[in-house]
N, C-alpha and C. Protein backbone atom coordinates (compact mmCIF):
# COMPACT_ATOMS: atom_id res chain seq x y z
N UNK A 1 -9.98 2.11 0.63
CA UNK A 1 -10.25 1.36 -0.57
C UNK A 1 -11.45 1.99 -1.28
N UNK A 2 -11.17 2.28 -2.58
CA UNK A 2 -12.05 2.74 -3.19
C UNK A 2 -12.66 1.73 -4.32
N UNK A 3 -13.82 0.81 -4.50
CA UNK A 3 -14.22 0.44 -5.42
C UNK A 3 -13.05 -0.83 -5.89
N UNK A 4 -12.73 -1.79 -4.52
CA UNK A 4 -11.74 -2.53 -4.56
C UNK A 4 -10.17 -2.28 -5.21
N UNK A 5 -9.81 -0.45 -5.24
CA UNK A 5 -8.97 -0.09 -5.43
C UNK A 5 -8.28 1.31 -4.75
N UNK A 6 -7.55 1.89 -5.65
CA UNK A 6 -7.25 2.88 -4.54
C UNK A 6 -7.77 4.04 -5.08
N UNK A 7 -7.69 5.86 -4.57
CA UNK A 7 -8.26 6.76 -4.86
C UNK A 7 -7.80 7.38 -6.13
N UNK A 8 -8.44 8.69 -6.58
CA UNK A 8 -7.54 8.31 -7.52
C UNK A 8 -6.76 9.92 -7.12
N UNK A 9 -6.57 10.25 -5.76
CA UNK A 9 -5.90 11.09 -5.17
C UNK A 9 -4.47 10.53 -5.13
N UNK A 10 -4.90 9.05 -4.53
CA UNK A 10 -3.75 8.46 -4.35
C UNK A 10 -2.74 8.46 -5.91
N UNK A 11 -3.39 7.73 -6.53
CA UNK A 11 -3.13 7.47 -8.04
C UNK A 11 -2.55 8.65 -8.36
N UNK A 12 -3.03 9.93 -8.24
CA UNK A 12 -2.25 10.82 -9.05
C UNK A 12 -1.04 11.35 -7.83
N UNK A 13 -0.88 11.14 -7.04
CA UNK A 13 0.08 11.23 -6.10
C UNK A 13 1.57 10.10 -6.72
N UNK A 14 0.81 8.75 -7.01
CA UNK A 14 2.08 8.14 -7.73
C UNK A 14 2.40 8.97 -8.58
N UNK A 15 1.92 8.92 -9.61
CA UNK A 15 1.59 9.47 -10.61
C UNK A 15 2.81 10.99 -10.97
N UNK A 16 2.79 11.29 -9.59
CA UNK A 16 3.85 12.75 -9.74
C UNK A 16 5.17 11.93 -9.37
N UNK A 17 5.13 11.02 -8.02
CA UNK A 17 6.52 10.41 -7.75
C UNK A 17 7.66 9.49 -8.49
N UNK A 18 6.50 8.79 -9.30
CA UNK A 18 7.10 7.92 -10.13
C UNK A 18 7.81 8.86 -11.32
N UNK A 19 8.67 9.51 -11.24
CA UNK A 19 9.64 9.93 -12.28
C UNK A 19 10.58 9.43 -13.27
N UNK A 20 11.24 9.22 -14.18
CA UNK A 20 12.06 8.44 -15.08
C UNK A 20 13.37 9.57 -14.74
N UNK A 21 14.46 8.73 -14.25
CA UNK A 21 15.69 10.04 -13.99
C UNK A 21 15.79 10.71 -12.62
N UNK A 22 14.49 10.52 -11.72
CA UNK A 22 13.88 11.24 -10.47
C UNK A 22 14.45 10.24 -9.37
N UNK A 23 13.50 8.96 -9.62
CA UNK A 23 12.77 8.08 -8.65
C UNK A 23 13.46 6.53 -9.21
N UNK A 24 13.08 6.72 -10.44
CA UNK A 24 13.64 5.48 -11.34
C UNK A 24 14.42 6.08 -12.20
N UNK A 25 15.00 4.74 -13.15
CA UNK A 25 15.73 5.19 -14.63
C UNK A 25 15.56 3.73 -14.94
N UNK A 26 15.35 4.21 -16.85
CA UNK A 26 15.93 2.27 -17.33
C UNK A 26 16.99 1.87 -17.76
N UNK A 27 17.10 0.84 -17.58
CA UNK A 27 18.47 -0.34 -18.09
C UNK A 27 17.73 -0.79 -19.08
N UNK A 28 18.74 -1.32 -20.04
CA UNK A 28 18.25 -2.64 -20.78
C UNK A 28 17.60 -4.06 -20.09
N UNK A 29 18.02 -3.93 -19.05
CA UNK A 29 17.29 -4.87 -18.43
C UNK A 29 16.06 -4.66 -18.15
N UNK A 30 15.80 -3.41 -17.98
CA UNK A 30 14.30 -2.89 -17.41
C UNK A 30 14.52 -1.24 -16.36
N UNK A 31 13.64 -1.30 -15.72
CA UNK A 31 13.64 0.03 -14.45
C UNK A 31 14.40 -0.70 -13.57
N UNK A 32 14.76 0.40 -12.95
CA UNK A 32 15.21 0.58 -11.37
C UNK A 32 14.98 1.44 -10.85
N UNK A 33 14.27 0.97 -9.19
CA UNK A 33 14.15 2.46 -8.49
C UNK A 33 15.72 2.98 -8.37
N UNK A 34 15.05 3.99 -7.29
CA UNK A 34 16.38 4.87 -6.71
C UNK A 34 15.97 4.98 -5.37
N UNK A 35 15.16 4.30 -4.73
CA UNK A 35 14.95 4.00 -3.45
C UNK A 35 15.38 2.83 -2.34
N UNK A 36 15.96 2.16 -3.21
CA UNK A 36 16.31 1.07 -2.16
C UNK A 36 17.01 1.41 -1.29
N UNK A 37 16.46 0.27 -0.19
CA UNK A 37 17.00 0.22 1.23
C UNK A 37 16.52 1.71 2.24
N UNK A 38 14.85 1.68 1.15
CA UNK A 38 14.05 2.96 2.19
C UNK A 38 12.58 2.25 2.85
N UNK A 39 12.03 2.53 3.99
CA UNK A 39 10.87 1.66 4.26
C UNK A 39 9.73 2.25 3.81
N UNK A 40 8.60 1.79 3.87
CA UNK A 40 7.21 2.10 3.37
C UNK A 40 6.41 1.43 4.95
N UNK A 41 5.50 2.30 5.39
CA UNK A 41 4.37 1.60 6.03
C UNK A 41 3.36 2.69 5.40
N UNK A 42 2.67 1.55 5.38
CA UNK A 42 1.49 1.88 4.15
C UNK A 42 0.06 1.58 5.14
N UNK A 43 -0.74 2.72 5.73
CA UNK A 43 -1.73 2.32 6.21
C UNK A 43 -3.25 2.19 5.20
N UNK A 44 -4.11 1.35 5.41
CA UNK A 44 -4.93 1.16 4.97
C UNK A 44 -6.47 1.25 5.07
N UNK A 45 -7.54 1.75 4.67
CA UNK A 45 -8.79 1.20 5.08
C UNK A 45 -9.52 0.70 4.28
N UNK A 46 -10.68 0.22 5.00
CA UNK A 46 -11.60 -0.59 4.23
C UNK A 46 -12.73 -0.94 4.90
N UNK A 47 -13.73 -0.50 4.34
CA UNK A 47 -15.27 -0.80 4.84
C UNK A 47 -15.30 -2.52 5.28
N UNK A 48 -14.89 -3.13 3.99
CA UNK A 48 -14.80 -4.92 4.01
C UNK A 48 -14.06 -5.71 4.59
N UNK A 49 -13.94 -7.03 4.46
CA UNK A 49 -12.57 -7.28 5.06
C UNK A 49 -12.42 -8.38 4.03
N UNK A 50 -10.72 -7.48 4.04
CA UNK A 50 -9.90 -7.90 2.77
C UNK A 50 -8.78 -8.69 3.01
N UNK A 51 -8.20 -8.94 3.82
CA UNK A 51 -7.03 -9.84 4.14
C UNK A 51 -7.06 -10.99 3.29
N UNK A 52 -5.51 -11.48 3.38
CA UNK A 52 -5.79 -12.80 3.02
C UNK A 52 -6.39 -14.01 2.70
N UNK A 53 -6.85 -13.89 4.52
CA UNK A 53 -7.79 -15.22 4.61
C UNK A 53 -9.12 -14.61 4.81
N UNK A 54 -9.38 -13.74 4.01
CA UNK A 54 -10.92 -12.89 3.89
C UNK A 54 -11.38 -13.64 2.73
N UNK A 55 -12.94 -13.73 2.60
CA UNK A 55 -13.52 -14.60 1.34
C UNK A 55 -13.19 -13.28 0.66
N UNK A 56 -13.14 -11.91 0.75
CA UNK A 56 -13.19 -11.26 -0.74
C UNK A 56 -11.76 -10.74 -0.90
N UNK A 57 -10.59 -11.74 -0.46
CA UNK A 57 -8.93 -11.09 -0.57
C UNK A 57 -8.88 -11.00 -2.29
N UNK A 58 -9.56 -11.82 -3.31
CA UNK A 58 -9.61 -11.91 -4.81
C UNK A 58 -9.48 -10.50 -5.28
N UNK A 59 -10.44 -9.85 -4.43
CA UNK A 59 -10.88 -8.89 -4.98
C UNK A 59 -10.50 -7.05 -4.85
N UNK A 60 -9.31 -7.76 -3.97
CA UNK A 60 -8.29 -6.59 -3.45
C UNK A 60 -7.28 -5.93 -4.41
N UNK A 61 -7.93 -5.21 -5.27
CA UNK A 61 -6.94 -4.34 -6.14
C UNK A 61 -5.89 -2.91 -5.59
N UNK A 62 -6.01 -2.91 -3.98
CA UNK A 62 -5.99 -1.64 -3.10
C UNK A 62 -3.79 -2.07 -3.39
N UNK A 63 -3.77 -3.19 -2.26
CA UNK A 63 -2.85 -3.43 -1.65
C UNK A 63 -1.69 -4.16 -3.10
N UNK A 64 -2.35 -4.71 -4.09
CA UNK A 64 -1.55 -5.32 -4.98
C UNK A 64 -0.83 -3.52 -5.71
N UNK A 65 -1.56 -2.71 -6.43
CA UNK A 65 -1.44 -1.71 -6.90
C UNK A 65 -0.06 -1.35 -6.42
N UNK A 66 -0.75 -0.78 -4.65
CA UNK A 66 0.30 0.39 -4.27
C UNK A 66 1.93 -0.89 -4.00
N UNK A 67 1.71 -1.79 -3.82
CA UNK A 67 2.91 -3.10 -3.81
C UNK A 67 3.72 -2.63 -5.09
N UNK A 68 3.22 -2.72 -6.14
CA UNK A 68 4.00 -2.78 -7.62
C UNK A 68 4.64 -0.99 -7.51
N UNK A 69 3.54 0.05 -7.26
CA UNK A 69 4.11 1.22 -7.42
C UNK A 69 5.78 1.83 -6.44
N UNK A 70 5.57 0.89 -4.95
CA UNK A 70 6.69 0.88 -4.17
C UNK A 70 8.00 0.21 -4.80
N UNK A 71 7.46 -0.74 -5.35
CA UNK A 71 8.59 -1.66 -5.69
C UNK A 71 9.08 -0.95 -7.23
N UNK A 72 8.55 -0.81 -7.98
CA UNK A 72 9.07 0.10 -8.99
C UNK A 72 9.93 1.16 -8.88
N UNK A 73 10.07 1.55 -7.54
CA UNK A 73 10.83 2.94 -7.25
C UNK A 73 11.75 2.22 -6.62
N UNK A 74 11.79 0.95 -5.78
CA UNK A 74 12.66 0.21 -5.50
C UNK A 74 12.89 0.28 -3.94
N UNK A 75 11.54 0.65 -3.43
CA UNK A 75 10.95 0.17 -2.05
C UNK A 75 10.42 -1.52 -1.71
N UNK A 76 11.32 -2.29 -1.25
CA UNK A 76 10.67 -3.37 -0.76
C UNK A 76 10.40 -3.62 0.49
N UNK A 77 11.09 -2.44 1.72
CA UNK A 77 10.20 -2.99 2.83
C UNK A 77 9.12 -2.45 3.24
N UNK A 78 8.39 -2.98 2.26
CA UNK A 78 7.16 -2.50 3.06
C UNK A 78 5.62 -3.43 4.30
N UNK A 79 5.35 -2.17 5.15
CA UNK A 79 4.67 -3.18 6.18
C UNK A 79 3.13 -2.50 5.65
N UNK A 80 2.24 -2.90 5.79
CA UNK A 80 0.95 -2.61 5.65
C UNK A 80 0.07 -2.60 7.03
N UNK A 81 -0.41 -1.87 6.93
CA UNK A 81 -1.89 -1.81 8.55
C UNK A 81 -2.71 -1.58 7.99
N UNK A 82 -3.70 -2.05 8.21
CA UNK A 82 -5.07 -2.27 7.93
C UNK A 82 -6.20 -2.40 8.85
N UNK A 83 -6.86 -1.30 8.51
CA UNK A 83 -8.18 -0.81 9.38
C UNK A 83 -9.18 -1.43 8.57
N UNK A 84 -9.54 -3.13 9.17
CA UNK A 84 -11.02 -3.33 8.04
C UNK A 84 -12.11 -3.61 8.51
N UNK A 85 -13.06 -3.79 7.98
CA UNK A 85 -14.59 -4.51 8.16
C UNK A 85 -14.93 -2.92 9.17
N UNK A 86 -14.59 -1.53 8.92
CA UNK A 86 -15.18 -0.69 9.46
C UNK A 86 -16.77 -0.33 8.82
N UNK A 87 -17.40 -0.82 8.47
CA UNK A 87 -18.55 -0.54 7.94
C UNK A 87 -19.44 -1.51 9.40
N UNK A 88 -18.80 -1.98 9.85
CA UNK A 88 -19.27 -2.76 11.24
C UNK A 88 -18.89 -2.09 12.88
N UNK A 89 -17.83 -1.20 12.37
CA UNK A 89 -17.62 -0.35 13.67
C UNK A 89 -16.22 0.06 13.70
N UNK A 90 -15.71 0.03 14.68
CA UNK A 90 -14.79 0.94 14.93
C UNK A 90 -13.07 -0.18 15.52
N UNK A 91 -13.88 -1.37 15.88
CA UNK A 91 -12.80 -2.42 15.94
C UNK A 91 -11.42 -2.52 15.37
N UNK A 92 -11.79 -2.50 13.59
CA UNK A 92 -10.51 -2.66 12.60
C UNK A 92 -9.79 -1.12 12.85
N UNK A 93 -10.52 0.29 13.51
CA UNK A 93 -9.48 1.08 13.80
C UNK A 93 -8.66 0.65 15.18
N UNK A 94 -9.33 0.40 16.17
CA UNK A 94 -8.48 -0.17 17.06
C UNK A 94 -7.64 -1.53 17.12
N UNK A 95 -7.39 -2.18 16.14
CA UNK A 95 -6.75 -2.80 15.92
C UNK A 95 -5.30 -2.53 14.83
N UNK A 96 -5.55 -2.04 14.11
CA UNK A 96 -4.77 -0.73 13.77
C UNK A 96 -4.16 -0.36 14.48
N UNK A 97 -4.33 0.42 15.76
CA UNK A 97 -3.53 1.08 16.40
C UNK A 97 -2.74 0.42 17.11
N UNK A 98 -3.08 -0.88 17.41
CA UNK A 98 -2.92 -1.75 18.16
C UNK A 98 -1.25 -1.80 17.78
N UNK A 99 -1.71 -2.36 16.34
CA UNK A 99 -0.52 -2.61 14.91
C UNK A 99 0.34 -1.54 14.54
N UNK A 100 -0.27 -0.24 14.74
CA UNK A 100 1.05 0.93 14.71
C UNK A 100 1.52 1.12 15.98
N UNK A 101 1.05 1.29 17.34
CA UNK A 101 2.29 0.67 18.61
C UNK A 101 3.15 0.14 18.71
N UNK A 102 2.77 -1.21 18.10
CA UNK A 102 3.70 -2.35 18.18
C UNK A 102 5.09 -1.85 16.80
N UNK A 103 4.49 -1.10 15.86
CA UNK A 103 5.93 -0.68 15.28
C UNK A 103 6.47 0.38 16.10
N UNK A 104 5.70 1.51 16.54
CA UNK A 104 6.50 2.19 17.21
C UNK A 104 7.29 1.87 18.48
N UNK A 105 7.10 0.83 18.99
CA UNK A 105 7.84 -0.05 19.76
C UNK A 105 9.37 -0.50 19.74
C-alpha cells in the first residue's frame, strides 16, 4: 500500500492490461471483460492494518482499486492475502503464509 493506495508500478501495469478489443470490449450496455471464469489471488501489504474490522478500513483505497480493475476485465474470483500492521513486525507476514498454504492446500 502506497499512501492508502496502490503503486503506481502497479497502476501502470493495469494500465497496459486493460485493453479495449484485448481484455475488454463495449456493448451498449457498457464493457465486458474477456476474462471470465479466470481466478485472481491478489497478495497484499501494508505497514497498517486495514481490514475490515480495522479502525482505518475507510481509508483503504489499495484493495477497492485493484477490485474494480479485476472486475472490469471480468475477473470475479478473486481471493486477497494480506500481510498487515508490518510496521510492528513480521507477524502479518506469517500469517500470510499461513493464508497462502491453506490455498495451496
Amino acid at each position: 500500500m502506497y499512501n492508502f493506495g496502490i503503486s503506481a508500478a502497479l497502476k501502470s501495469w493495469f494500465d497496459h492490461v486493460l485493453r479495449a478489443g484485448v481484455t475488454f470490449h463495449y456493448t451498449p450496455e457498457g464493457p465486458v471483460g474477456h476474462l471470465q471464469g479466470k481466478r485472481a489471488i491478489v497478495v497484499v501489504t501494508r505497514g497498517g492494518f486495514f481490514s475490515q474490522s480495522a479502525p482505518l478500513h475507510d481509508k483503504d483505497a489499495q484493495e477497492p482499486h485493484i477490485w474494480a480493475m479485476l472486475r472490469f476485465v471480468g475477473i470475479t474470483d478473486v481471493t486477497f492475502i494480506r500481510a498487515e500492521k508490518l510496521v510492528f513486525g513480521t507477524e502479518g507476514i506469517d500469517d500470510a503464509r499461513t493464508e497462502m498454504a491453506a490455498l495451496a492446500a
